[in-house]
N, C-alpha and C. Protein backbone atom coordinates (compact mmCIF):
# COMPACT_ATOMS: atom_id res chain seq x y z
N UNK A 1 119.03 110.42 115.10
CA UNK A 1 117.91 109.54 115.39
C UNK A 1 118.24 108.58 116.54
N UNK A 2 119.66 107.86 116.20
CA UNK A 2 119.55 107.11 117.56
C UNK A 2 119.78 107.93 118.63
N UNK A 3 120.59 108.78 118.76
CA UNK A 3 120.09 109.81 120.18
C UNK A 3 118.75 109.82 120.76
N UNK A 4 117.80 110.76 119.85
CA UNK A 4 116.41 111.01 119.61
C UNK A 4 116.16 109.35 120.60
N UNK A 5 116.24 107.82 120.36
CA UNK A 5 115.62 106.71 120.85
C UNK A 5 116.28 106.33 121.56
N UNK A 6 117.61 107.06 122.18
CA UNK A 6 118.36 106.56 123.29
C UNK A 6 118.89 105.22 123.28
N UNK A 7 119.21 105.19 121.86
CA UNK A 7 119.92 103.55 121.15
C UNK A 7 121.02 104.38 120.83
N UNK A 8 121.99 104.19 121.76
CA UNK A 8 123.54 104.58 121.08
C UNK A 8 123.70 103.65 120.36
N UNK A 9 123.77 102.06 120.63
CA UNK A 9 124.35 100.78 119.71
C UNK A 9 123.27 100.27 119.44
N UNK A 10 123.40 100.00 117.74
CA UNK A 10 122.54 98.92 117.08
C UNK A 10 123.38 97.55 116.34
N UNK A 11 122.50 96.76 116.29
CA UNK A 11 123.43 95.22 115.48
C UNK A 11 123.03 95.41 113.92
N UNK A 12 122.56 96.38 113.30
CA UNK A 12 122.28 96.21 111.81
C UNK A 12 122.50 97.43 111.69
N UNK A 13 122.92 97.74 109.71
CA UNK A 13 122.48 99.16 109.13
C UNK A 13 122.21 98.78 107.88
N UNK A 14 121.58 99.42 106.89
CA UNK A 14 121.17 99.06 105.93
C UNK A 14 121.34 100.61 105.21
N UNK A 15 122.15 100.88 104.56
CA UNK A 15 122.34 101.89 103.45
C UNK A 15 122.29 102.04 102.39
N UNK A 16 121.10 102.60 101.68
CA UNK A 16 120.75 102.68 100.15
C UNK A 16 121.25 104.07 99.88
N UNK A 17 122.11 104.08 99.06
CA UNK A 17 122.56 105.62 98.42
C UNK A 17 122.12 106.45 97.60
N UNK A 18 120.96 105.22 96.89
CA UNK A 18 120.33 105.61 95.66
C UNK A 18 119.49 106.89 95.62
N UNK A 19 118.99 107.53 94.43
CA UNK A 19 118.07 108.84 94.81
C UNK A 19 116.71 107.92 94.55
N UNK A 20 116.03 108.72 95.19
CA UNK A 20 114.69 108.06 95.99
C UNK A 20 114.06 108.59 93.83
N UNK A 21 113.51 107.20 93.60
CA UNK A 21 112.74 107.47 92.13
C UNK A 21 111.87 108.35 92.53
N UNK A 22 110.80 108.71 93.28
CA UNK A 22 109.96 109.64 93.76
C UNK A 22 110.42 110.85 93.26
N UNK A 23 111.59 111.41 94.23
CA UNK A 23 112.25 112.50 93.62
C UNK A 23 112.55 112.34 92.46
N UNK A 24 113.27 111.65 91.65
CA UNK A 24 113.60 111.80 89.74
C UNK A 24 112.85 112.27 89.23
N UNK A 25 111.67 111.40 89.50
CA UNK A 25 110.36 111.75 88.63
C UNK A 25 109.46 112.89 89.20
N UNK A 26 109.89 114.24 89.94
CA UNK A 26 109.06 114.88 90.44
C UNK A 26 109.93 115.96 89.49
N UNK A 27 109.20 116.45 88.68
CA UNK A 27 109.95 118.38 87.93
C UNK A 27 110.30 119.15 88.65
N UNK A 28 109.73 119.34 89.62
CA UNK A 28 109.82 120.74 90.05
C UNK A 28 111.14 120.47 91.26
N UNK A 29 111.27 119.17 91.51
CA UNK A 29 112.76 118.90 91.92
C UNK A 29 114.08 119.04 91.63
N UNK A 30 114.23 118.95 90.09
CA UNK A 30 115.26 119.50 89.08
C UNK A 30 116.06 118.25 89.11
N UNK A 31 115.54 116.87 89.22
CA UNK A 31 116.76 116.07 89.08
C UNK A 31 116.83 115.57 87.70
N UNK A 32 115.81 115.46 86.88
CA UNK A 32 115.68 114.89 85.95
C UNK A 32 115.93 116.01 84.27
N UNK A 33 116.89 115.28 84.00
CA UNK A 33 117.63 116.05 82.27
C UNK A 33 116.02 115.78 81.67
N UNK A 34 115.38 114.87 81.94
CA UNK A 34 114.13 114.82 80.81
C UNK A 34 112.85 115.30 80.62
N UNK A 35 112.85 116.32 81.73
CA UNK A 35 111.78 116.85 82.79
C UNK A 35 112.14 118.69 82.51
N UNK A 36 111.19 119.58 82.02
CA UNK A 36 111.70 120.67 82.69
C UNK A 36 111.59 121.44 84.10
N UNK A 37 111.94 121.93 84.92
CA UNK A 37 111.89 122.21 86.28
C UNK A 37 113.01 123.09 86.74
N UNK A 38 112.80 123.53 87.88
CA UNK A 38 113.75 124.97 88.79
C UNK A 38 114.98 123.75 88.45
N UNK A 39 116.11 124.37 88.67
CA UNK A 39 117.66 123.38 88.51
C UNK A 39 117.88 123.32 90.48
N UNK A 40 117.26 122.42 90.97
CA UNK A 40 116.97 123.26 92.19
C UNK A 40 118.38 121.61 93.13
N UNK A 41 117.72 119.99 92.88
CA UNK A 41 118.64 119.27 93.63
C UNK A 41 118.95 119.33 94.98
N UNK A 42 118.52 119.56 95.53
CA UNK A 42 118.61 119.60 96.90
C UNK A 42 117.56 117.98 97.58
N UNK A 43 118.20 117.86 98.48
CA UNK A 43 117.37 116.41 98.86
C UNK A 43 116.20 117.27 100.07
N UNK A 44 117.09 117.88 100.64
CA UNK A 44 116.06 118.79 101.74
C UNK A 44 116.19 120.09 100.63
N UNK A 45 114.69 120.67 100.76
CA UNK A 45 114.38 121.54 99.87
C UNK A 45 114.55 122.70 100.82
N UNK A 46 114.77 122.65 101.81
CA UNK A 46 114.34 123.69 102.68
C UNK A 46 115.59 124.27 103.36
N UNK A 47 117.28 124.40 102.80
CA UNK A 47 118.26 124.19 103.01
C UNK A 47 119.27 123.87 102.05
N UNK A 48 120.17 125.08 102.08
CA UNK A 48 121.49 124.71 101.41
C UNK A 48 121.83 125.66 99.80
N UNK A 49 122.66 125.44 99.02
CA UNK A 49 122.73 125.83 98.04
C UNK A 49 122.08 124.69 96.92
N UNK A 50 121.26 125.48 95.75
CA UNK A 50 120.55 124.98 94.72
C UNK A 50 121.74 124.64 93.99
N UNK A 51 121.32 123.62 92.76
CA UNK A 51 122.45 123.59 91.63
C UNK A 51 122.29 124.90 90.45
N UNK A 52 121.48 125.57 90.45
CA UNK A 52 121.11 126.53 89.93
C UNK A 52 122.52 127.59 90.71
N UNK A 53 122.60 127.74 92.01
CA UNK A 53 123.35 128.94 92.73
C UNK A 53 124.89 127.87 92.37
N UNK A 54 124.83 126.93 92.25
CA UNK A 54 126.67 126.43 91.88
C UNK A 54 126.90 126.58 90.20
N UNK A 55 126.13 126.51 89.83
CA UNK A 55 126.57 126.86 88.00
C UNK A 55 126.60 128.64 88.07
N UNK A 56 126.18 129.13 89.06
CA UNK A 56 126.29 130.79 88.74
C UNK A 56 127.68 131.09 89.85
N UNK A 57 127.74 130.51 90.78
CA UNK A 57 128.81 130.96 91.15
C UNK A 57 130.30 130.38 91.39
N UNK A 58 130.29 129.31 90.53
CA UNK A 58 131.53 128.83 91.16
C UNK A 58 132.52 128.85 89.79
N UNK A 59 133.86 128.96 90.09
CA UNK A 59 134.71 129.21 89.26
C UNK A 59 134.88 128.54 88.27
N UNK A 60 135.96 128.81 87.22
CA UNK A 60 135.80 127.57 86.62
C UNK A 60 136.68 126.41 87.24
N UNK A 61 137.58 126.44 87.89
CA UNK A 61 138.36 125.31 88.37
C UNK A 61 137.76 124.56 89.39
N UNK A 62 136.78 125.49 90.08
CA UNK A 62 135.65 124.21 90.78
C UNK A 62 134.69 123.14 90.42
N UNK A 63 134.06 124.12 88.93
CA UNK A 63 133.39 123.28 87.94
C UNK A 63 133.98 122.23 87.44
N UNK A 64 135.16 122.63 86.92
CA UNK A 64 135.88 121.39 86.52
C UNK A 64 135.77 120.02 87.06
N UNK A 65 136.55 120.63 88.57
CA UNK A 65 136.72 119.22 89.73
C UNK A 65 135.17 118.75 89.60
N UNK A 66 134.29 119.53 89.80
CA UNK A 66 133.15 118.65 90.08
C UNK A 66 132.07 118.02 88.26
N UNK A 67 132.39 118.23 87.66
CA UNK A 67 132.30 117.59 86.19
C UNK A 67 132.93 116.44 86.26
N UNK A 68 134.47 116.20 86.18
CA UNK A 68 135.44 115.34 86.40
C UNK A 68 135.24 114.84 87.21
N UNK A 69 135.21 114.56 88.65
CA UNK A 69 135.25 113.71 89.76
C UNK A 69 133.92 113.10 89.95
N UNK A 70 132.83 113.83 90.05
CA UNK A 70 131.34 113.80 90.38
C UNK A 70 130.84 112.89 89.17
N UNK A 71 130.95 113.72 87.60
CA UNK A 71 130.08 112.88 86.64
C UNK A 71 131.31 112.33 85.82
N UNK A 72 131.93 111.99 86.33
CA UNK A 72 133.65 111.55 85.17
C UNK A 72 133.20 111.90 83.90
N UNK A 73 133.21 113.14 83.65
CA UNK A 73 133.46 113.64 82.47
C UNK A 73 134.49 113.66 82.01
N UNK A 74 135.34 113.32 80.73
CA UNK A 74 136.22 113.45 80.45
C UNK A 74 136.99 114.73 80.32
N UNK A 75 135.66 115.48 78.90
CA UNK A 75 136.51 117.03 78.83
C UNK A 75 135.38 117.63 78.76
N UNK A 76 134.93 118.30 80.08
CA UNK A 76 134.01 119.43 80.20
C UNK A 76 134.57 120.55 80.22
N UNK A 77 135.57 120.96 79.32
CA UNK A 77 136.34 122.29 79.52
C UNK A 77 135.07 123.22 78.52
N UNK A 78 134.39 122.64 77.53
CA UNK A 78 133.87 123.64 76.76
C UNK A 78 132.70 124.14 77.64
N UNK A 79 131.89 122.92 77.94
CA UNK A 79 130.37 123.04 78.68
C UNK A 79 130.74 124.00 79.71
N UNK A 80 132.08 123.40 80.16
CA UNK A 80 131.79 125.03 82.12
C UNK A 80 132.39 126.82 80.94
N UNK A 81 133.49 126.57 79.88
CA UNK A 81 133.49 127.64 79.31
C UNK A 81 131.93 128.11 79.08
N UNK A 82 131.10 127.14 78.88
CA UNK A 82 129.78 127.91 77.78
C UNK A 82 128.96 128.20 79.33
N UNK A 83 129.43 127.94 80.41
CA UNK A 83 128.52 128.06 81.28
C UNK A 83 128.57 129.31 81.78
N UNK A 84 129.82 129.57 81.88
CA UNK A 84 130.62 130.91 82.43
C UNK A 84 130.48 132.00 81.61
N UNK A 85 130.54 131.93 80.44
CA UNK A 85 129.93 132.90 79.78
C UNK A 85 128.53 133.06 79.31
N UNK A 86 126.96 132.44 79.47
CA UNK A 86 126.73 132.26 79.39
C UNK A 86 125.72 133.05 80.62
N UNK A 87 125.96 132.58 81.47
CA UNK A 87 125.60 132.79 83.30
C UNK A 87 125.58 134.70 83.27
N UNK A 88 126.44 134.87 82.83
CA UNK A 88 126.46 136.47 82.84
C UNK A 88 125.38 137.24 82.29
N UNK A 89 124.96 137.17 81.39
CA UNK A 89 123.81 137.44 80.60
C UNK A 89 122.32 136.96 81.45
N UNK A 90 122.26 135.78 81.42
CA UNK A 90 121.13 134.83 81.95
C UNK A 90 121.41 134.04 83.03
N UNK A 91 121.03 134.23 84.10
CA UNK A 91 121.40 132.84 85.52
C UNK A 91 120.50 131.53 84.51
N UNK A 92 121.81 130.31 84.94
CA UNK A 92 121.11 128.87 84.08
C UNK A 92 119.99 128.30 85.66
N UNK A 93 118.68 128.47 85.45
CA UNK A 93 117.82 128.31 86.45
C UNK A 93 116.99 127.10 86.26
N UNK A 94 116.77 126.62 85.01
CA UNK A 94 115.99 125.71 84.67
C UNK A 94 116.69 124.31 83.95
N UNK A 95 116.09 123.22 84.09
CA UNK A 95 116.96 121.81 83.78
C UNK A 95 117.17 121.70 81.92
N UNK A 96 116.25 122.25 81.60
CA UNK A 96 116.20 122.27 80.08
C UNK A 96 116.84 123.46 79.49
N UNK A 97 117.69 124.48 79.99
CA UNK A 97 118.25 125.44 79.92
C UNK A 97 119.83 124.57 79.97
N UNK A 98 119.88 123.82 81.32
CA UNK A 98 121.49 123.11 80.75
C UNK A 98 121.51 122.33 79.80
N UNK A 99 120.31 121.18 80.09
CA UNK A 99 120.19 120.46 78.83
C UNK A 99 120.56 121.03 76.98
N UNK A 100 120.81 122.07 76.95
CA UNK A 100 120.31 122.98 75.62
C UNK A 100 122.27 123.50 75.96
N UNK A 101 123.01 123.95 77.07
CA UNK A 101 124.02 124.03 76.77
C UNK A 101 124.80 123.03 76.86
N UNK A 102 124.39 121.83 77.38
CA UNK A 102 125.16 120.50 77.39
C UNK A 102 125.11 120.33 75.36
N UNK A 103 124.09 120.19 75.02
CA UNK A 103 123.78 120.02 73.12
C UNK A 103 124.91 120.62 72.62
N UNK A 104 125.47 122.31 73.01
CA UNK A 104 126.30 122.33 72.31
C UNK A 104 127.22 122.53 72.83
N UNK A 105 127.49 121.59 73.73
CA UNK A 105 128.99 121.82 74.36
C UNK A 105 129.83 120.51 73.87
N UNK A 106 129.02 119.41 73.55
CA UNK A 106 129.60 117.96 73.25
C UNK A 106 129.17 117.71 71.78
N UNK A 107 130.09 117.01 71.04
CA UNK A 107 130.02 116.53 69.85
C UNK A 107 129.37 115.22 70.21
N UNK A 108 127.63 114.84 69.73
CA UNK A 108 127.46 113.68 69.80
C UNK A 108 127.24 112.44 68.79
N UNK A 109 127.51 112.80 67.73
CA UNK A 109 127.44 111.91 66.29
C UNK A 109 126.31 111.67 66.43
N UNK A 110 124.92 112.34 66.28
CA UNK A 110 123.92 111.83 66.51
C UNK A 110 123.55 110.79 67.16
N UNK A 111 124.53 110.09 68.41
CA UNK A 111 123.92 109.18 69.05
C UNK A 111 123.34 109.35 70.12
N UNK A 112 121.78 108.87 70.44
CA UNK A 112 121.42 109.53 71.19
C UNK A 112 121.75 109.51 72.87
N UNK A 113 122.10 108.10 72.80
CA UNK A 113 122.74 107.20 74.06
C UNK A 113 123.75 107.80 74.38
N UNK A 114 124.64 108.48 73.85
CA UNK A 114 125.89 109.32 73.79
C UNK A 114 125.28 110.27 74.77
N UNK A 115 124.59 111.13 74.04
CA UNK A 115 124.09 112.31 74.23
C UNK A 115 122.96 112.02 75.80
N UNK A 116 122.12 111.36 76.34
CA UNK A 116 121.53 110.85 77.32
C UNK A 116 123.00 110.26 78.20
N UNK A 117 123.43 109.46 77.84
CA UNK A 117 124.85 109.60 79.35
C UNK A 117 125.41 110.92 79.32
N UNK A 118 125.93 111.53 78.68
CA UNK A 118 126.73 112.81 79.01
C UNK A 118 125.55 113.69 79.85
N UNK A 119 124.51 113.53 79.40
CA UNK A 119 123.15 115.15 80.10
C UNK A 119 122.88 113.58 81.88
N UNK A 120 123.07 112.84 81.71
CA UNK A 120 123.10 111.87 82.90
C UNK A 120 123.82 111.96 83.93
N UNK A 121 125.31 111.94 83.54
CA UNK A 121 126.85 112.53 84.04
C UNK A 121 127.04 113.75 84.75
N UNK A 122 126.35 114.94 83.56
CA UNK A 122 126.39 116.48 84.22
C UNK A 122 125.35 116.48 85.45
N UNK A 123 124.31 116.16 85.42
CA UNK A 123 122.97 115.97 86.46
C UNK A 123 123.51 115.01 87.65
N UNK A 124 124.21 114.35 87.42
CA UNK A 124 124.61 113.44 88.82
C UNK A 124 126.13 114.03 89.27
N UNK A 125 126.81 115.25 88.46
CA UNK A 125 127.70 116.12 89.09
C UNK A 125 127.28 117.12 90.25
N UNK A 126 126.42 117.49 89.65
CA UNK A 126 125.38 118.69 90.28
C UNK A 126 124.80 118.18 91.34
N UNK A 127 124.40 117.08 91.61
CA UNK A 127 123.45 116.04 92.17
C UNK A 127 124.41 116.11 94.20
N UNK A 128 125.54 115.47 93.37
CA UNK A 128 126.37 114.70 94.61
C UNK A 128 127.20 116.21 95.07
N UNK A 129 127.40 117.20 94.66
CA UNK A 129 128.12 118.61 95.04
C UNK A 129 126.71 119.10 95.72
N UNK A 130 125.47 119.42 95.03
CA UNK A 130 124.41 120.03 95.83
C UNK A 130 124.31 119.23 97.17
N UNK A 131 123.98 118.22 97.36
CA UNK A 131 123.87 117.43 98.68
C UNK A 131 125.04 116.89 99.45
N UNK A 132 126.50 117.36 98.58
CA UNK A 132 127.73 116.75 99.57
C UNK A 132 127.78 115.21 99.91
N UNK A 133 126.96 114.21 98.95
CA UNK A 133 127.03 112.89 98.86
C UNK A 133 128.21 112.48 99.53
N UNK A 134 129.44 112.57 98.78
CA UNK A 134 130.16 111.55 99.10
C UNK A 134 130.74 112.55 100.71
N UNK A 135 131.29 113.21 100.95
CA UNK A 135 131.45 113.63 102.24
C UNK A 135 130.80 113.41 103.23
N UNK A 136 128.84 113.30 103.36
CA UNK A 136 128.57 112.50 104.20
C UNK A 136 128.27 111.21 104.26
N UNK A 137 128.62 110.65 103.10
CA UNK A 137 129.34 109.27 103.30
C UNK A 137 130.27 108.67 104.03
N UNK A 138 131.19 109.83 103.90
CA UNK A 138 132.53 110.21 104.30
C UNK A 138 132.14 109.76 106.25
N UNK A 139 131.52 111.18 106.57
CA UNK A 139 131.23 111.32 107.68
C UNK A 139 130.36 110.12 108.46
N UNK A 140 129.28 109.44 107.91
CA UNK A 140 128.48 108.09 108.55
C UNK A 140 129.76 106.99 108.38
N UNK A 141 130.54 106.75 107.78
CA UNK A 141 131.44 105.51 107.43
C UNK A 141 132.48 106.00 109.26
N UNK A 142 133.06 107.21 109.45
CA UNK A 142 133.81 107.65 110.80
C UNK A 142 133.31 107.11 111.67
N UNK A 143 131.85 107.50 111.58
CA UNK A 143 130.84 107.44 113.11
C UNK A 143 130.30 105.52 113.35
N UNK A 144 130.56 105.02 112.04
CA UNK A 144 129.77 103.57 112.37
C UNK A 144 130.26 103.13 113.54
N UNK A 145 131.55 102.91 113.39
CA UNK A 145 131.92 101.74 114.47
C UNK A 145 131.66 102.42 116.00
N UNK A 146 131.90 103.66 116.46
CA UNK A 146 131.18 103.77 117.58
C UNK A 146 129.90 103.34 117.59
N UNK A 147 128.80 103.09 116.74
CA UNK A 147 127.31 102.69 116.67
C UNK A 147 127.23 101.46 116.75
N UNK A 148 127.68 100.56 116.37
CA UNK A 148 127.57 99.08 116.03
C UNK A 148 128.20 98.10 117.38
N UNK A 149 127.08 97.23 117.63
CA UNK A 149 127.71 96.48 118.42
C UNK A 149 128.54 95.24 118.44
N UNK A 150 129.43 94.33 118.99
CA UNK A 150 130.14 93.58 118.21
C UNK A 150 129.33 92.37 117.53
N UNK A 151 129.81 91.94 116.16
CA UNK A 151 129.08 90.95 115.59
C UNK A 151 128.10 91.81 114.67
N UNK A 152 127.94 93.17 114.83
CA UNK A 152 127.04 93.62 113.99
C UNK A 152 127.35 94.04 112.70
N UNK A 153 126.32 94.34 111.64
CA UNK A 153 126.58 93.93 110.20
C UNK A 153 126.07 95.25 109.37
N UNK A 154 127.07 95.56 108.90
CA UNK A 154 126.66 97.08 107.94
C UNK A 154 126.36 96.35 106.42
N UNK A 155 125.35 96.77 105.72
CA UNK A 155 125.31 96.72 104.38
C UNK A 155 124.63 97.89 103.60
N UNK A 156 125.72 98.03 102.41
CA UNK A 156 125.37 99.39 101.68
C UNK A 156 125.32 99.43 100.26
N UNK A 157 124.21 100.04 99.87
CA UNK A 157 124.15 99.99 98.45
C UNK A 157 124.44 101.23 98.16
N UNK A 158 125.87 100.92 96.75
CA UNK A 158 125.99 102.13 96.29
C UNK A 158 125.40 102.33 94.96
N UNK A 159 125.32 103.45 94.30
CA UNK A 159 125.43 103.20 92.49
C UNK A 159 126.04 104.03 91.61
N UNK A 160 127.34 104.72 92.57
CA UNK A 160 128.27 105.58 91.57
C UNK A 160 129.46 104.77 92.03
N UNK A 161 130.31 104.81 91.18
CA UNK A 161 131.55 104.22 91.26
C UNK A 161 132.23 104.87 92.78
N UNK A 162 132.25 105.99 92.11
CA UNK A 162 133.36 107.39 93.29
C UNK A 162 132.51 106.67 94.82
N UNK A 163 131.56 106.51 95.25
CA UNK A 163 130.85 105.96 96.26
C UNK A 163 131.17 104.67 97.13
N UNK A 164 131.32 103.66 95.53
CA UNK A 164 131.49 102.56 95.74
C UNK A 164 133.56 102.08 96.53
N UNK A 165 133.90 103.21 95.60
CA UNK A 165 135.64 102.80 95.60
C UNK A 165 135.79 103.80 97.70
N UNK A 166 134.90 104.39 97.94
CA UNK A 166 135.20 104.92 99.40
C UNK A 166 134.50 103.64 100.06
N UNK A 167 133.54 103.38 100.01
CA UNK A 167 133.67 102.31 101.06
C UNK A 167 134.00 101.06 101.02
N UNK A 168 134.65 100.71 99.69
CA UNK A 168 135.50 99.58 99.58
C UNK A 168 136.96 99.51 100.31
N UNK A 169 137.21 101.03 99.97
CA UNK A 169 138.46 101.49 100.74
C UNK A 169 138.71 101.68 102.04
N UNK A 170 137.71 101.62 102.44
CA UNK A 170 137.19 102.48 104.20
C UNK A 170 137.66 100.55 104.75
N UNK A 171 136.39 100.38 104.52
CA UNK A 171 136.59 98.65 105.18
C UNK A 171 138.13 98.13 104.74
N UNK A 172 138.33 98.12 103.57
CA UNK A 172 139.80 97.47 103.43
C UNK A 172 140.69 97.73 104.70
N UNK A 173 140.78 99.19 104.62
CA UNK A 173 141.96 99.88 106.03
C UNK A 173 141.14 99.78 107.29
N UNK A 174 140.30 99.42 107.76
CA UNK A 174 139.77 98.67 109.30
C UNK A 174 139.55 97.50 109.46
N UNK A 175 140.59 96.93 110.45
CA UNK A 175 140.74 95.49 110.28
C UNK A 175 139.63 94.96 111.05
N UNK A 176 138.53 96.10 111.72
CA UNK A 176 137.99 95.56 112.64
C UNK A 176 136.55 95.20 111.82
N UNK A 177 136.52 95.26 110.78
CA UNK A 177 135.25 94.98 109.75
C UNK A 177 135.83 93.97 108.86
N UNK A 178 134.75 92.67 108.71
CA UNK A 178 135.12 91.60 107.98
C UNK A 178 134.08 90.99 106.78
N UNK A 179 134.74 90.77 105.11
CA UNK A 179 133.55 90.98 104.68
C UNK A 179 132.80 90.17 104.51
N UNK A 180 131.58 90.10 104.52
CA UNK A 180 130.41 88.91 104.36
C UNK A 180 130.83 88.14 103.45
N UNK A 181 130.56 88.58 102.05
CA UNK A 181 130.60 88.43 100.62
C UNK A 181 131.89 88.26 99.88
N UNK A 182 132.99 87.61 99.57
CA UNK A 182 134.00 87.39 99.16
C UNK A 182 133.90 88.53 97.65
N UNK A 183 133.10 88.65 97.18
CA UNK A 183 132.83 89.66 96.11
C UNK A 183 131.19 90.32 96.42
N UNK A 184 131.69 91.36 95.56
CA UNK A 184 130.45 92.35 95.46
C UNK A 184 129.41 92.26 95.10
N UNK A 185 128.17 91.94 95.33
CA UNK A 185 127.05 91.44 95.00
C UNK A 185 126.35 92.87 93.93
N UNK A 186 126.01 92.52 92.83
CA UNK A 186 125.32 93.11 91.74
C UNK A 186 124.40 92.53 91.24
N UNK A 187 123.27 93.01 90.93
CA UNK A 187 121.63 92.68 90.51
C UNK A 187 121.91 91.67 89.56
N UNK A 188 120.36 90.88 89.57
CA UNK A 188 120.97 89.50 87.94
C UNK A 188 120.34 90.87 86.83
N UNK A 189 120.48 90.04 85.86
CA UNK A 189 119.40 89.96 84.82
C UNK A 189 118.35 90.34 84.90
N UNK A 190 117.59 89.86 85.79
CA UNK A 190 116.23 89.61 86.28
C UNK A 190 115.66 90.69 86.37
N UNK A 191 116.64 91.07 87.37
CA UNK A 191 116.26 92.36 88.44
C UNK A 191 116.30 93.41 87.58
N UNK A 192 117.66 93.41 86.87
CA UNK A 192 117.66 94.61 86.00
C UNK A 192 116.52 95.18 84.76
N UNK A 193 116.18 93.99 84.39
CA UNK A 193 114.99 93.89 83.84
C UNK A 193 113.67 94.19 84.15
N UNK A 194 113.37 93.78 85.49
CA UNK A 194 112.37 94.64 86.36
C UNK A 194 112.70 95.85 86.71
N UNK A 195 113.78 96.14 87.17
CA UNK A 195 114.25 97.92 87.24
C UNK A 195 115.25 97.82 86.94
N UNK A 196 115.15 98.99 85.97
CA UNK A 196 116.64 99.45 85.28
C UNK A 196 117.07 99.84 85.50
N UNK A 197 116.72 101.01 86.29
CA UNK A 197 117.12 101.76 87.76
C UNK A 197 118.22 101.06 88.57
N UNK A 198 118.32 99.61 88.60
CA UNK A 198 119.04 99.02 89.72
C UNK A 198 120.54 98.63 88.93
N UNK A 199 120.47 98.70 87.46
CA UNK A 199 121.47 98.54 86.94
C UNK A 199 123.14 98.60 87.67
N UNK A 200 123.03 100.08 88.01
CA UNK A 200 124.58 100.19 88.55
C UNK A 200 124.88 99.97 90.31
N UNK A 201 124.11 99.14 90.96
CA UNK A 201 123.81 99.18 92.32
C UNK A 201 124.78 98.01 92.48
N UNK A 202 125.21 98.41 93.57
CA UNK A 202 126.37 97.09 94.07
C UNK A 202 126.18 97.20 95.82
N UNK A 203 126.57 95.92 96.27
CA UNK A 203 126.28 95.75 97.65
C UNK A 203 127.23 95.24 98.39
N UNK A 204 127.34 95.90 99.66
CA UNK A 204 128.87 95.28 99.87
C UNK A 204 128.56 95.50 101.48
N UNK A 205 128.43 93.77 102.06
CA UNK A 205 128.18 93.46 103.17
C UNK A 205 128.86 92.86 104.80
N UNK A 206 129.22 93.96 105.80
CA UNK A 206 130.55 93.57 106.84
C UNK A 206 129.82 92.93 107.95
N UNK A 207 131.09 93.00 108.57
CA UNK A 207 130.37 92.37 110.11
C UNK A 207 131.96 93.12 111.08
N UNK A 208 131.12 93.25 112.41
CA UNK A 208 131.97 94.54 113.25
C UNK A 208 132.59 93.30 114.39
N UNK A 209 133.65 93.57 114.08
CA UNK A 209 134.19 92.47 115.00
C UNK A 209 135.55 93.11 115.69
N UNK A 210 134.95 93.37 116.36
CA UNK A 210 136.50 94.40 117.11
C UNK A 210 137.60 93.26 118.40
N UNK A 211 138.51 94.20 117.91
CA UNK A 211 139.76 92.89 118.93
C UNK A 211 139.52 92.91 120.24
């Protein structure tokens, strides 16, 4: 885009990481455990691999990493076993189809909160591997400081941890970014209360000050 307006340098950025509620609440998007719909996740629909094509083809030691790292699952060894065998018979294509092998892949003592974070966890594994989240995170965090002019001010909202700990880390190791905020700014009460949605959102605000 700034190519496209022939703005190589800007003095602001403003980065929301969050998934657009629009999409959650749309079925036929596949983001939502509470919704049935294609297992589809893709932010551009028109491009890329579905989460439907990564539960059918990827090994189990890829599943793993991305259970574990993506939705910090503790022990998804049974759920990717039940997936893998499972997949052979039937491709898992629909959101209420994992939902149904997540049920019996985890012991939930009938709690249901239990059971709603874990089907939360697996859906935001799938989520950040279908769209390569944190890698082009990865990739916009490289490119800022050529973009920014001096004195200018990045702020980014994350709301997964794994998100949050890269660009805490990124700025730590460039001395040429300084931070606004002595700590991390997180929603009150208030807010959370008006959207609950905003619960896990944290904000973490620099300024580009090169030697």
């Amino acid at each position: 885009m700034l190519k496209k307006l022939n703005q190589p340098k800007i003095d602001k950025v403003l980065v929301d990481l969050g998934v657009s509620s629009w999409q959650i609440d749309q079925p036929e998007r596949g983001f939502s455990f509470q919704k049935d719909g294609p297992l589809d996740m893709r932010m551009n629909a028109s491009e890329g691999q579905t989460a439907s094509d990564i539960l059918q083809h990827y090994e189990t030691e890829a599943l793993l990493a991305m259970f574990k790292t993506g939705g910090e699952l503790r022990r998804p060894e049974k759920l990717v076993q039940r997936l893998i065998e499972k997949r052979k018979s039937e491709p898992i294509s629909t959101t209420l189809q994992l939902v149904e092998h997540i049920k019996k892949s985890f012991y939930f003592r009938n709690q249901r909160t239990l059971f709603m974070k874990t089907c939360a966890q697996v859906f935001q594994a799938l989520r950040m591997e279908v769209n390569q989240e944190l890698q082009n995170l990865g990739i916009f965090l490289e490119a800022l400081e050529s973009h920014l002019n001096p004195s200018g001010r990045v702020a980014i909202i994350t709301f997964h941890s794994l998100e949050d700990r890269l660009v805490k880390q990124f700025f730590k190791s460039n001395s040429h970014f300084q931070p606004i905020n002595k700590k991390v700014i997180s929603p009150t009460y208030a807010q959370t209360q008006h959207n609950p949605r905003s619960r896990s959102a944290k904000l973490r605000v620099y300024s580009y000050c090169p030697q």
